[in-house]
N, C-alpha and C. Protein backbone atom coordinates (compact mmCIF):
# COMPACT_ATOMS: atom_id res chain seq x y z
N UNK A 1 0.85 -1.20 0.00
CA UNK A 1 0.00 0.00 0.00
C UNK A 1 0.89 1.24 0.00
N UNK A 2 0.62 2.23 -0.79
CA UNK A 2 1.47 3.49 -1.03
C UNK A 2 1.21 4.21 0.21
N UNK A 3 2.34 5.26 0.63
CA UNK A 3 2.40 5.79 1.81
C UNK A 3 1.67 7.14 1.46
N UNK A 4 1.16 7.43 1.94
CA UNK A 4 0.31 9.15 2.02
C UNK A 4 0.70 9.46 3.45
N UNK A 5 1.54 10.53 2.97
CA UNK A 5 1.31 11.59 4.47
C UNK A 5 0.46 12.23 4.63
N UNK A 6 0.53 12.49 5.87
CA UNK A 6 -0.68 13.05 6.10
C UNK A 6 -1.11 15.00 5.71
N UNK A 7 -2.00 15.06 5.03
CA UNK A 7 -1.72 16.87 4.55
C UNK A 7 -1.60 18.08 6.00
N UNK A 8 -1.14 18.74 5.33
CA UNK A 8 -0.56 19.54 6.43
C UNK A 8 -2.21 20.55 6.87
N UNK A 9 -2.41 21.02 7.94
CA UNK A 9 -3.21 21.90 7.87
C UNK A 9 -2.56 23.47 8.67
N UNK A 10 -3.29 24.14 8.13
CA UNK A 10 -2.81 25.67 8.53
C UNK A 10 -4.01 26.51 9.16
N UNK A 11 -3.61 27.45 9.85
CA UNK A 11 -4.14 27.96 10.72
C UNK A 11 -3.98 29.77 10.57
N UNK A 12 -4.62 30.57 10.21
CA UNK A 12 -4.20 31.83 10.22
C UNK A 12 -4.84 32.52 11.52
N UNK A 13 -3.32 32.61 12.34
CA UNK A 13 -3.63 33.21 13.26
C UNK A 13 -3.52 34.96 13.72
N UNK A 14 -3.84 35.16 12.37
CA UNK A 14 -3.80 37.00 12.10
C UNK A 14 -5.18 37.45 12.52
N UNK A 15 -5.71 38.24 12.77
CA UNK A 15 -6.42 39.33 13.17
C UNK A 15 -7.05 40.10 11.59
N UNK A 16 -8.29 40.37 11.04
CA UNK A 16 -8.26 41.52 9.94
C UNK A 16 -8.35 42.82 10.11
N UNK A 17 -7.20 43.48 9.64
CA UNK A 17 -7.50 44.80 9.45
C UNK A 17 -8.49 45.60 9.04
N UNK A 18 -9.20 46.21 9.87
CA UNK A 18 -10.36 46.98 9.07
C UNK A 18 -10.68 48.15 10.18
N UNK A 19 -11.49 48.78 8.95
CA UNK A 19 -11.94 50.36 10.20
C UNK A 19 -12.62 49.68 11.07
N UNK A 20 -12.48 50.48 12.22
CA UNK A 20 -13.58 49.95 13.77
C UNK A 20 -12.80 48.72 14.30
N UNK A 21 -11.82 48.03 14.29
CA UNK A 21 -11.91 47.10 14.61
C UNK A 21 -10.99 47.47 15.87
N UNK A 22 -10.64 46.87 17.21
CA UNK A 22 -10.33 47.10 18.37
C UNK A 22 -8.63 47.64 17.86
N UNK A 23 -8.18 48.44 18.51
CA UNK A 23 -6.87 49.48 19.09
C UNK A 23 -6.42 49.33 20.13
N UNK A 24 -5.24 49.39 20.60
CA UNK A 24 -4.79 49.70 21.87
C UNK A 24 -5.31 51.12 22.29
N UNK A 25 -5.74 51.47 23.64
CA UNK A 25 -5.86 52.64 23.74
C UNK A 25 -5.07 54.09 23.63
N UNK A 26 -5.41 55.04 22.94
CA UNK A 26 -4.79 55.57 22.45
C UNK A 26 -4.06 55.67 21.58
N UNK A 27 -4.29 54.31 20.77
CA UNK A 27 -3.13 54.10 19.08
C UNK A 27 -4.02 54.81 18.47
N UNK A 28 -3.67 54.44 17.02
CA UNK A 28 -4.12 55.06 16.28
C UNK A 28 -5.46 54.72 15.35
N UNK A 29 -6.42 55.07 15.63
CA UNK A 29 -7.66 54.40 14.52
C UNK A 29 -7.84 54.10 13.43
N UNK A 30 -7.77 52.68 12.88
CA UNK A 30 -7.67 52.34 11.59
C UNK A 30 -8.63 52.81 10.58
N UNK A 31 -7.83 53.30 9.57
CA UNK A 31 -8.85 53.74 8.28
C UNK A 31 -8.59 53.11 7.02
N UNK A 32 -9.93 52.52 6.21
CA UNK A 32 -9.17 52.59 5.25
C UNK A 32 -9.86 53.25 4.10
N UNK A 33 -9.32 53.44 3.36
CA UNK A 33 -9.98 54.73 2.09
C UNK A 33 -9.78 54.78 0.89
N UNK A 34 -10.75 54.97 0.34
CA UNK A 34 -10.85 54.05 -1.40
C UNK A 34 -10.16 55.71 -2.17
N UNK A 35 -8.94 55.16 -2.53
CA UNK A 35 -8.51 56.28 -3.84
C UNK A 35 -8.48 56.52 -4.90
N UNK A 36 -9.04 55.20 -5.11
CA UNK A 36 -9.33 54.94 -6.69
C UNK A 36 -10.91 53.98 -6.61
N UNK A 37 -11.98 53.70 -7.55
CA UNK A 37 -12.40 52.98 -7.68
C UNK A 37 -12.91 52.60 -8.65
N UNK A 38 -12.72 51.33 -9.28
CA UNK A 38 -13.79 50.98 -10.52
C UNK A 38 -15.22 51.70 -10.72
N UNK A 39 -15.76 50.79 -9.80
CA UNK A 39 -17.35 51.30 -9.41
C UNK A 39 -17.77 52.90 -9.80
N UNK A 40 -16.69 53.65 -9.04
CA UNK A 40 -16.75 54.73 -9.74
C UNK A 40 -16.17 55.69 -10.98
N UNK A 41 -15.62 54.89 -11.74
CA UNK A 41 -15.00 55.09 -13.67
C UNK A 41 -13.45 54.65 -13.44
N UNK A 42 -12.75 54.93 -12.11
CA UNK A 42 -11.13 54.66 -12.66
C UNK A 42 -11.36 53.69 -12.86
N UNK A 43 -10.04 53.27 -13.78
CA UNK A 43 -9.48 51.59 -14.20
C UNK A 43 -8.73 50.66 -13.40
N UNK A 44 -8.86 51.13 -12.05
CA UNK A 44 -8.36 50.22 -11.17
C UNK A 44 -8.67 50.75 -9.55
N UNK A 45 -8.89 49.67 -8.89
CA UNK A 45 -9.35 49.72 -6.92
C UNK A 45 -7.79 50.16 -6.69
N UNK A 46 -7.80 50.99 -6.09
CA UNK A 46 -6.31 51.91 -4.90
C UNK A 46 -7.02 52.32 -3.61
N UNK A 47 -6.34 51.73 -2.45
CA UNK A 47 -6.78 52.30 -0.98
C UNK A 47 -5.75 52.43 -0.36
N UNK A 48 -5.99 53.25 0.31
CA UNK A 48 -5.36 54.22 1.51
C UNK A 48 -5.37 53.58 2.50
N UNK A 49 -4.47 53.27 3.45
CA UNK A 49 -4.14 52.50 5.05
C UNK A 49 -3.75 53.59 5.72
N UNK A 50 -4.48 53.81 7.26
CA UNK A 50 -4.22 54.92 8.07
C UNK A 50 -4.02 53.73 9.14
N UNK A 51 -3.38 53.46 9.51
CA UNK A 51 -2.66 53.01 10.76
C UNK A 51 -1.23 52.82 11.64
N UNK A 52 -1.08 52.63 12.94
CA UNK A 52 -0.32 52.20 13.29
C UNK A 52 0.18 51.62 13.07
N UNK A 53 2.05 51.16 13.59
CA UNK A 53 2.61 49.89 13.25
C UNK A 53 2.30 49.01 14.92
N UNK A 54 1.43 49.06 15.52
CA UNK A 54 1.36 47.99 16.64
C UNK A 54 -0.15 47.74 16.64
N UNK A 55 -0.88 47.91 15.23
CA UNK A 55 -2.32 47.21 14.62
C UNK A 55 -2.47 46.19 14.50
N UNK A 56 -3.44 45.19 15.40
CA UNK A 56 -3.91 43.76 15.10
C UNK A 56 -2.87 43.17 15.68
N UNK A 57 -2.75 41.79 14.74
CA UNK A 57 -0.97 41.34 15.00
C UNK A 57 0.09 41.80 14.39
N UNK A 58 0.40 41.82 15.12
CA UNK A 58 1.66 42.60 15.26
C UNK A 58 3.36 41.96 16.06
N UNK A 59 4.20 43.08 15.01
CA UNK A 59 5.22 42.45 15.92
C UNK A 59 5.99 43.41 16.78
N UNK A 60 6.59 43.70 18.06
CA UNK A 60 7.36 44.89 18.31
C UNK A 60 8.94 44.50 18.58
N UNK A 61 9.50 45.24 17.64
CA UNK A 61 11.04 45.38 17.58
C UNK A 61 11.63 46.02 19.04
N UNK A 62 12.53 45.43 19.32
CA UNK A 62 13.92 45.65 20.27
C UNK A 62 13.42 47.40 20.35
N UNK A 63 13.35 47.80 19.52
CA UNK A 63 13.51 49.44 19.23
C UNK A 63 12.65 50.09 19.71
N UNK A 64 11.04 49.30 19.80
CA UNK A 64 10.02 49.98 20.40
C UNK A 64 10.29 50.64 21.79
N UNK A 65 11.02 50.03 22.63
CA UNK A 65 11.61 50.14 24.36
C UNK A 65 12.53 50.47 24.27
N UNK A 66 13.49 49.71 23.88
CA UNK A 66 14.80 50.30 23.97
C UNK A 66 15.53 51.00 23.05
N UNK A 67 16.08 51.90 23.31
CA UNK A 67 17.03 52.58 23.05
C UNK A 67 18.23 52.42 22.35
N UNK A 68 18.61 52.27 20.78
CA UNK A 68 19.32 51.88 19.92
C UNK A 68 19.17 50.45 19.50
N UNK A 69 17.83 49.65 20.41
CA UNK A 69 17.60 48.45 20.19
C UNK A 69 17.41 48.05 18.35
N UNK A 70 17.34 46.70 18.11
CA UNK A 70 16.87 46.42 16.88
C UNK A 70 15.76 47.33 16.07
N UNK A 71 15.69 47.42 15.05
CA UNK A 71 14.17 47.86 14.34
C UNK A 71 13.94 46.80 13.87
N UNK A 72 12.52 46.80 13.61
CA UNK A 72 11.91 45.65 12.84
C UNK A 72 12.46 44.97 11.71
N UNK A 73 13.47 45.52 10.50
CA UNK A 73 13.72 45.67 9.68
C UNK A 73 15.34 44.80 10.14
N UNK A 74 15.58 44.69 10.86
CA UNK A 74 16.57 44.32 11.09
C UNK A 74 16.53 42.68 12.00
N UNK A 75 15.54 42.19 12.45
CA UNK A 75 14.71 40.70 12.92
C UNK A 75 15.40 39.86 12.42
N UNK A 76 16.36 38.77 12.50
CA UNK A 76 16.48 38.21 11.39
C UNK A 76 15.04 36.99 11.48
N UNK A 77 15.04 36.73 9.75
CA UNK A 77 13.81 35.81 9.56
C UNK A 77 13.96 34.62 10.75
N UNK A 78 14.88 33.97 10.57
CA UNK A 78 14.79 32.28 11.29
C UNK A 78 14.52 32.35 12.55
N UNK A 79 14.53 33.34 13.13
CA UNK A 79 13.77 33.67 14.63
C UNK A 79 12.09 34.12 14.53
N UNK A 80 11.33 34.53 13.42
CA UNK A 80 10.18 34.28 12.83
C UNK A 80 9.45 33.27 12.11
N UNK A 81 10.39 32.33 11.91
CA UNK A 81 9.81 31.21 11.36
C UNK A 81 10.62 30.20 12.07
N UNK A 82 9.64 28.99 12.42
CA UNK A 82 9.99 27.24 12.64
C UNK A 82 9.20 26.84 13.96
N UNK A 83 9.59 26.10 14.31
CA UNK A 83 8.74 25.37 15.27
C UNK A 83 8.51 26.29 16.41
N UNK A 84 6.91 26.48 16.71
CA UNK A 84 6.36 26.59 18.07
C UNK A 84 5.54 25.83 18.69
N UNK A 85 5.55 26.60 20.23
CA UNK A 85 4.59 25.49 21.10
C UNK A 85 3.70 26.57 21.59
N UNK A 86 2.02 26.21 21.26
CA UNK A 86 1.09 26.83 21.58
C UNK A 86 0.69 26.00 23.33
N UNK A 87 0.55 27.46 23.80
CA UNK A 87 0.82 26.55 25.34
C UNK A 87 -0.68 27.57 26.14
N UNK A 88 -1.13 26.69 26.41
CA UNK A 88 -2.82 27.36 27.47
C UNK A 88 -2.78 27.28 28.60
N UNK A 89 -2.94 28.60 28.77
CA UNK A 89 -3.26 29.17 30.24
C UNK A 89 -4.30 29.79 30.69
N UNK A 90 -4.64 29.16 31.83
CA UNK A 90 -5.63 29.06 32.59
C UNK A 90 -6.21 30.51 33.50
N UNK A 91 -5.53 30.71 33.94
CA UNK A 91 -5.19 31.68 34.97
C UNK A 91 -6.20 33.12 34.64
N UNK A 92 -6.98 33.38 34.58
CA UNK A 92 -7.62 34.22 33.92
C UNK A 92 -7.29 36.04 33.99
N UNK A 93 -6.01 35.80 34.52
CA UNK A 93 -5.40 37.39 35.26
C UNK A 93 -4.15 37.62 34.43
N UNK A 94 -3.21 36.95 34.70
CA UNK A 94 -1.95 36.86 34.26
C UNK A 94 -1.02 35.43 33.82
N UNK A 95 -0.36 35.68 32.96
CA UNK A 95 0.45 34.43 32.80
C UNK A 95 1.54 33.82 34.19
N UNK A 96 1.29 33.11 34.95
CA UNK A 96 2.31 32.99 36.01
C UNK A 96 3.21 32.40 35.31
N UNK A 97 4.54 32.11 35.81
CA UNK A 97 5.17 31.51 35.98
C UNK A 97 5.51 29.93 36.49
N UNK A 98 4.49 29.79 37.69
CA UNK A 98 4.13 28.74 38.42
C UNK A 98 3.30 27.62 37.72
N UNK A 99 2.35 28.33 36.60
CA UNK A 99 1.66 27.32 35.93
C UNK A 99 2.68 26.96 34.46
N UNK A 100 3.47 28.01 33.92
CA UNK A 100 4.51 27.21 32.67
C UNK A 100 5.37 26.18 33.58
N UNK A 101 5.56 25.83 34.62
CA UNK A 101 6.40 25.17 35.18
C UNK A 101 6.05 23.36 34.39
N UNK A 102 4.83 23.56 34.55
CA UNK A 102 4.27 21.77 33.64
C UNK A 102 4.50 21.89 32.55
N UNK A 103 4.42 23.21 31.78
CA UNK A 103 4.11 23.34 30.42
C UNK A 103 5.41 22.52 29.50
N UNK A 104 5.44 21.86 28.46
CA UNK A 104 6.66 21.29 27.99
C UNK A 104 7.07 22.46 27.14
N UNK A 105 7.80 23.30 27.90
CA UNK A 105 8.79 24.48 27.37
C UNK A 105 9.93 23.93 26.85
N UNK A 106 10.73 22.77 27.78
CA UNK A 106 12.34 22.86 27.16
C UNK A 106 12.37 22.49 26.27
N UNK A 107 13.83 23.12 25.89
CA UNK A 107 14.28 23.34 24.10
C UNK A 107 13.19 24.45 23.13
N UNK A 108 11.97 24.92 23.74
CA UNK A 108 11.35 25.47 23.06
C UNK A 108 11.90 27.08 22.75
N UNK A 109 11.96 27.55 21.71
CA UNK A 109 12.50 28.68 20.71
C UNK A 109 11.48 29.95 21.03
N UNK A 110 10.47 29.20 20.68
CA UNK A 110 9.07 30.08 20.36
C UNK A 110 7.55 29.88 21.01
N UNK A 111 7.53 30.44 21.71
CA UNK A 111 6.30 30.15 22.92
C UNK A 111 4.68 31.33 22.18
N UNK A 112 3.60 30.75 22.56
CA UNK A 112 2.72 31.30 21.72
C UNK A 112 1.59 31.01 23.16
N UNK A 113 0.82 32.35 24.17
CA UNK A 113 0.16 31.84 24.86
C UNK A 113 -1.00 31.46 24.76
N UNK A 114 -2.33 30.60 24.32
CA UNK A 114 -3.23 30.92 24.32
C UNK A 114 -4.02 31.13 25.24
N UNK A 115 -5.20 32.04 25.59
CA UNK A 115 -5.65 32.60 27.08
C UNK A 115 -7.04 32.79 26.61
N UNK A 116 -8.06 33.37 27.82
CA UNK A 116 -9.53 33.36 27.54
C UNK A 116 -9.07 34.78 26.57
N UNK A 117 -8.09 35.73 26.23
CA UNK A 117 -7.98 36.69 25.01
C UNK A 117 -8.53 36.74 23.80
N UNK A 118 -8.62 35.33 23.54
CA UNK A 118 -8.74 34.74 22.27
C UNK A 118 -10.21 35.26 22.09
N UNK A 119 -11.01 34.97 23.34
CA UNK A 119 -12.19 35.16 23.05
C UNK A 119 -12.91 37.22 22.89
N UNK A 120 -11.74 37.78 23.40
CA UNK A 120 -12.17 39.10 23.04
C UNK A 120 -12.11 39.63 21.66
N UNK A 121 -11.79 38.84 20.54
CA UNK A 121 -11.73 39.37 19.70
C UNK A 121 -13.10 39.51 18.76
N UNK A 122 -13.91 38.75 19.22
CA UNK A 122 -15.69 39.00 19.35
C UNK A 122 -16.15 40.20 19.34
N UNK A 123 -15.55 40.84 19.95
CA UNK A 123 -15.93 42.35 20.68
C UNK A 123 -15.36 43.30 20.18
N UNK A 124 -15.83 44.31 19.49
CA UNK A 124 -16.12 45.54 18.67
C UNK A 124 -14.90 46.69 19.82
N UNK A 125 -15.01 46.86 20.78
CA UNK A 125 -14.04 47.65 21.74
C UNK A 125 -12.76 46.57 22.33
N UNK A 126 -12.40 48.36 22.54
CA UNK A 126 -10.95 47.25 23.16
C UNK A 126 -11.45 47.24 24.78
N UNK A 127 -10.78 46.24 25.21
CA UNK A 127 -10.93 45.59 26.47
C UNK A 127 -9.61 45.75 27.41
N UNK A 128 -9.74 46.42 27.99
CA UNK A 128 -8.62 46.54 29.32
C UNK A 128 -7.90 45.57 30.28
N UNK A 129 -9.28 44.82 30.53
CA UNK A 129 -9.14 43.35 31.14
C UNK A 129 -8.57 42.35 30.68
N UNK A 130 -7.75 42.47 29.64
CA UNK A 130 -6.91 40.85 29.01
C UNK A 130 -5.84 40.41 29.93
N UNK A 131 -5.65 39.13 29.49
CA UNK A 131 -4.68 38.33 30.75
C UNK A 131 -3.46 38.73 29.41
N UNK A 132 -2.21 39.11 30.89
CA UNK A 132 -0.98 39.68 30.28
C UNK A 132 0.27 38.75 30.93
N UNK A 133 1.28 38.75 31.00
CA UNK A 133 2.44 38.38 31.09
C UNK A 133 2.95 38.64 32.14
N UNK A 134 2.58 38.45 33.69
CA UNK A 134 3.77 38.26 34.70
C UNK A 134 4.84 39.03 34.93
N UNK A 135 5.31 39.88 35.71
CA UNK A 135 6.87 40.21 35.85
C UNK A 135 7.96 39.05 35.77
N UNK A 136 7.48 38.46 36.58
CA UNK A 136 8.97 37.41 36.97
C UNK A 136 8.43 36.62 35.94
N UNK A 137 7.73 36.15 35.04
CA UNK A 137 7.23 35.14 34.12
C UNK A 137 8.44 35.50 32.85
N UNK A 138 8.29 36.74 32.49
CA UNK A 138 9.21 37.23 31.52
C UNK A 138 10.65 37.46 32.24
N UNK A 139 11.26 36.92 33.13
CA UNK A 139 12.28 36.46 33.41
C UNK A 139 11.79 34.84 33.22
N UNK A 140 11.57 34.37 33.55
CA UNK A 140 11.46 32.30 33.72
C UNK A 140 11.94 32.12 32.03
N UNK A 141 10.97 33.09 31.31
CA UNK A 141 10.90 32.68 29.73
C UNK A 141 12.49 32.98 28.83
N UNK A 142 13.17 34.45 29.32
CA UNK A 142 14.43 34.53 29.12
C UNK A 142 15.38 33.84 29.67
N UNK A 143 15.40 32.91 30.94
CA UNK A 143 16.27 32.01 31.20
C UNK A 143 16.33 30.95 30.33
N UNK A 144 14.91 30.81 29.89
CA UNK A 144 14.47 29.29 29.26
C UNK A 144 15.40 29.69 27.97
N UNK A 145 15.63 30.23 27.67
CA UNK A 145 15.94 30.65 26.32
C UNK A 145 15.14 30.84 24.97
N UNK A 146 13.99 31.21 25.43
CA UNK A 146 12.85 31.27 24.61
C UNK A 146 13.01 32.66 23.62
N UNK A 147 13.19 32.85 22.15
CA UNK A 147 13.77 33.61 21.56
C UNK A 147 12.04 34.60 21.10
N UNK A 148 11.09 33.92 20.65
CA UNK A 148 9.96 34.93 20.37
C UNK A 148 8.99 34.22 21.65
N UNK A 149 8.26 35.05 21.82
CA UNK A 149 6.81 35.05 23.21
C UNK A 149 5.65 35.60 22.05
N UNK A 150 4.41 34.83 21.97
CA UNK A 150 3.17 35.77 21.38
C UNK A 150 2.64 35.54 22.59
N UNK A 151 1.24 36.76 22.66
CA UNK A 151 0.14 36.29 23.51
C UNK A 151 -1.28 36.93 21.85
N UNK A 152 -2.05 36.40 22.77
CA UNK A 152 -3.40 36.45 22.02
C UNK A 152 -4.19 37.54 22.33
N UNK A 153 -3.73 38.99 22.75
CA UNK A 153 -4.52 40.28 22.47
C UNK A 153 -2.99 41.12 22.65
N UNK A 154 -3.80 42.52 22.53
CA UNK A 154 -3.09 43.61 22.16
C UNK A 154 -1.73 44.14 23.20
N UNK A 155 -1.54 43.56 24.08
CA UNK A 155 0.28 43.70 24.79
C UNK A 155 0.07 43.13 25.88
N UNK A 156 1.23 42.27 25.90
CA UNK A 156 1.95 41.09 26.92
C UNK A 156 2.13 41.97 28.27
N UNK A 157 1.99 43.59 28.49
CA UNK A 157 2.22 44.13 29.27
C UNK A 157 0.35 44.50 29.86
N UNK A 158 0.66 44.13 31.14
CA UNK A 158 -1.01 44.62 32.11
C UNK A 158 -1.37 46.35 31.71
N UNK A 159 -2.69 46.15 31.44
CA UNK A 159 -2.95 47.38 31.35
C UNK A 159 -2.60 48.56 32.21
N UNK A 160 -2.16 49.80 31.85
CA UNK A 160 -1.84 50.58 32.28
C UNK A 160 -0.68 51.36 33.04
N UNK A 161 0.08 49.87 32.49
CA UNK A 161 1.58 49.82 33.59
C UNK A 161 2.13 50.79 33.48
N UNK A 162 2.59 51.48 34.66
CA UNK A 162 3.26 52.70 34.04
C UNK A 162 5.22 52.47 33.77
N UNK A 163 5.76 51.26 34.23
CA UNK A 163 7.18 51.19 33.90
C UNK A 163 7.62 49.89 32.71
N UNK A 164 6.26 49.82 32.13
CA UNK A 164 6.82 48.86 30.97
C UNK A 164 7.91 47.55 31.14
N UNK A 165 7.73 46.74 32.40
CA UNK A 165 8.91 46.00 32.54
C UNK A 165 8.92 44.98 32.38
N UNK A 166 7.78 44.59 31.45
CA UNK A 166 7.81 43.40 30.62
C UNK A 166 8.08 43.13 29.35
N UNK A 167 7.70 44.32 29.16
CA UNK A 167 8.39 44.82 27.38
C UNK A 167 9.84 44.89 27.50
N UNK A 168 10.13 46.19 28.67
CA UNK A 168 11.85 46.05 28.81
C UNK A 168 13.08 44.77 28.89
N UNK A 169 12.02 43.77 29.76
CA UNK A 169 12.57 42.53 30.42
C UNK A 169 12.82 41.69 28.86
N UNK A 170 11.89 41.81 28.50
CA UNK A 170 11.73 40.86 27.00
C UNK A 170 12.49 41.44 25.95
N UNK A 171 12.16 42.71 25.36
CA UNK A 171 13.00 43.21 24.17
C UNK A 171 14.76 43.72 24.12
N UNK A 172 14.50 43.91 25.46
CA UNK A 172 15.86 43.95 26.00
C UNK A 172 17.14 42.85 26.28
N UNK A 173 16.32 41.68 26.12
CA UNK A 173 17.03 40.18 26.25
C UNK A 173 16.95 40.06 24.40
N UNK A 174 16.66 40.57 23.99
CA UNK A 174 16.43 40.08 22.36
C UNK A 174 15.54 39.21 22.11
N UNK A 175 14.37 38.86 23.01
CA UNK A 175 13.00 38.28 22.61
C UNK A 175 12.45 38.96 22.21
N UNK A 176 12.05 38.32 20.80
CA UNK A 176 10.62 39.38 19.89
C UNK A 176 9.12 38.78 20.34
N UNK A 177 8.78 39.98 20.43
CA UNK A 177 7.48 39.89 20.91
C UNK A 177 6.09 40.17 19.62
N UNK A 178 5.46 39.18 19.73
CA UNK A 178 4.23 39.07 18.57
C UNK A 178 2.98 39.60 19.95
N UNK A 179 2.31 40.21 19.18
CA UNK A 179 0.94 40.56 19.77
C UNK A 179 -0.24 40.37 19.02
N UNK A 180 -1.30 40.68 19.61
CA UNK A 180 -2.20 40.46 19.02
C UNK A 180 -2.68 39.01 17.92
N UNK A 181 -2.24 38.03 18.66
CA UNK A 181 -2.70 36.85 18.17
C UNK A 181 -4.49 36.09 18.15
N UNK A 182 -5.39 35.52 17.22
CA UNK A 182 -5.92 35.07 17.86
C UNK A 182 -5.89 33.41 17.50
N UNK A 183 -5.89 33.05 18.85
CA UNK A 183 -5.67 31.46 18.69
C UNK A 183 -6.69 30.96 19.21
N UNK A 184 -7.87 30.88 18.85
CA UNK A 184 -9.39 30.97 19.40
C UNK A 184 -9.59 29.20 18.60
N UNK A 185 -9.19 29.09 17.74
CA UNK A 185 -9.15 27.55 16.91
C UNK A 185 -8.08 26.63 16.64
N UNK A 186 -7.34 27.28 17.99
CA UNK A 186 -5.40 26.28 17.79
C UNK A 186 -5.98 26.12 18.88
N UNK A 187 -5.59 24.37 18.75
CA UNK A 187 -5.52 23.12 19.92
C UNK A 187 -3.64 23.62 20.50
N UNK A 188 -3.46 23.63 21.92
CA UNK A 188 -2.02 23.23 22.47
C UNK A 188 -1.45 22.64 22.02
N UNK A 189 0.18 22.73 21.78
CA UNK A 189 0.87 21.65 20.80
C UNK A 189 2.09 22.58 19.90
N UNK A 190 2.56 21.35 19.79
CA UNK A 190 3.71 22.28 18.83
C UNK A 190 3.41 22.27 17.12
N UNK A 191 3.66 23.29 16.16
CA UNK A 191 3.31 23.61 14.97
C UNK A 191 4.81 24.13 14.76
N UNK A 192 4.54 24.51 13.14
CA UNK A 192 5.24 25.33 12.48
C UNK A 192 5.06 26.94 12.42
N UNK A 193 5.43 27.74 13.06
CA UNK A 193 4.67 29.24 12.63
C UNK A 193 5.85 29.97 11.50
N UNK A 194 4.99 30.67 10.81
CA UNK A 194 5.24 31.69 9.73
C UNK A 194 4.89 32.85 10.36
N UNK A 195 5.97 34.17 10.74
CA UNK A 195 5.49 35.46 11.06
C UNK A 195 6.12 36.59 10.91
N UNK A 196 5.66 37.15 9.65
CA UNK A 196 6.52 38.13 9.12
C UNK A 196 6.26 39.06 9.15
N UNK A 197 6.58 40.43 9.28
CA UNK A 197 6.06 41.74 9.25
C UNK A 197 6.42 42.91 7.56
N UNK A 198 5.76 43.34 7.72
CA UNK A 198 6.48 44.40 6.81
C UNK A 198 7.90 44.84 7.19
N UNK A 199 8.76 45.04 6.10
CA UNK A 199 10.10 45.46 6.47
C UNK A 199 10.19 47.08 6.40
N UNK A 200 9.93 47.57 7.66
CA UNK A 200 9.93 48.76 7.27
C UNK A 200 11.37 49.50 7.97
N UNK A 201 12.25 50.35 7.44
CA UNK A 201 13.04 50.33 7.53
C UNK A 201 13.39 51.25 8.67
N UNK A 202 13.84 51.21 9.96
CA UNK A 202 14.13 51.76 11.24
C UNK A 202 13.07 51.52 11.99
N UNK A 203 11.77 50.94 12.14
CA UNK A 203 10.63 50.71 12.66
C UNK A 203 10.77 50.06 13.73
N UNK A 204 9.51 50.26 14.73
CA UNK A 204 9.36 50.14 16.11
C UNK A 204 8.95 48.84 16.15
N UNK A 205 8.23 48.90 15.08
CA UNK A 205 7.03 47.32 14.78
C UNK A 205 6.51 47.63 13.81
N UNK A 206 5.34 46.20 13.69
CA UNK A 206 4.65 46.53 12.16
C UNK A 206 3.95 45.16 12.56
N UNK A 207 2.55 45.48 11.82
CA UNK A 207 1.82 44.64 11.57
C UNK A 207 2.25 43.56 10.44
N UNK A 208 1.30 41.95 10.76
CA UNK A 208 2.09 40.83 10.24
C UNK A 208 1.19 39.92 10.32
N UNK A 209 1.05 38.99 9.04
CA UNK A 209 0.74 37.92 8.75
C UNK A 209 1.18 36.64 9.38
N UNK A 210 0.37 36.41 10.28
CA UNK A 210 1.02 35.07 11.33
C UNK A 210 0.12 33.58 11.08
N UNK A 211 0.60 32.32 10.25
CA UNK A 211 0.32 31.08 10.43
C UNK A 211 0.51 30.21 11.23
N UNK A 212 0.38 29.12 11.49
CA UNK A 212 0.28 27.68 12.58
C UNK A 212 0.30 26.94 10.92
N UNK A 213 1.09 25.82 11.37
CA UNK A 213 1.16 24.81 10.40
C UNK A 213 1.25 23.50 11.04
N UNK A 214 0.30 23.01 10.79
CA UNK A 214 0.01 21.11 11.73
C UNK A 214 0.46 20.64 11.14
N UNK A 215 1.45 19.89 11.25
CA UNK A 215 2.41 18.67 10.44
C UNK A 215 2.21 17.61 11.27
């Protein structure tokens, strides 16, 4: 009997860009705006993008926090692409530390959290209340040697923090940080991810096309 592998399935775990759709507070409100249109006599659809680079998913460069850190543009790829482990947490506040302790982290590169986040993306406003990332958690994860961290809404940092020291802790170790994931239809487990951003050149971040690949 001939061997068939088994087909791969994929997962797009991007967010769509569109007007109205949830912001960090105080970013910038997405627009988008027809500059051309068939419908109306030109010979071709042209639109206009009014947004931020930390819209939807997203990725934030070394540069966003720190100070002469990386820009986006400068990431290298193979730390955006290859094996991750989508890992669920429970905890409905914050990512501890105490609960990745079971999680099968070692050797893992690329950690991806999924959280009840997943489920805010339902919702037309942004939400204040998302479960975020731990202080000492983003130390456990830089010991581990964990090179990218996603979580599944708009920043790994608790709302309102005023000293950023999870962003610092992380971008500052040279972990890239993906945001705005939703993993609302990824089972736990390890995959392949694809996550690339626009290369924009000296940039803080930039929005990005992020897959799961089941092999």
């Amino acid at each position: 009997m001939p061997y068939h592998k088994r087909p791969m399935k994929y997962y797009d775990i991007s967010v769509p860009i569109c007007a109205g759709m949830p912001v960090y507070e105080g970013d910038t409100p997405v627009e988008v705006i027809s500059a051309s249109s068939i419908e109306k006599g030109d010979p071709y659809n042209v639109s206009r993008l009014f947004l931020g680079t930390h819209t939807g998913t997203h990725i934030d460069a070394p540069l966003h926090f720190i100070k002469g850190g990386k820009s986006i543009d400068e990431i290298p790829p193979d730390v955006l692409i290859g094996r991750a482990a989508v890992v669920e947490v429970t905890d409905p506040v914050e990512i501890k530390h105490q609960e990745l302790a079971t999680a099968p982290l070692k050797g893992e590169k690329r950690v991806l959290f999924k959280t009840r986040n997943s489920r805010l993306w339902r919702e037309k406003e942004f939400r204040k209340d998302f479960v975020y990332i731990a202080e000492d958690t983003a130390g456990y994860l830089i010991q581990a040697g964990v090179k990218l961290v996603g979580i599944d809404y708009l920043s790994v940092e608790k709302f309102g923090s005023a000293d950023s020291v999870v962003h610092r802790a992380l971008l500052g170790a040279g972990v890239v940080v993906v945001e705005g994931l939703n993993l609302s239809e990824v089972e736990p487990g390890s995959y392949e991810l694809i996550c690339l951003p626009l290369r924009i050149a000296g940039g803080d971040g930039s929005p990005c096309r992020a897959v799961l690949i089941q092999v």
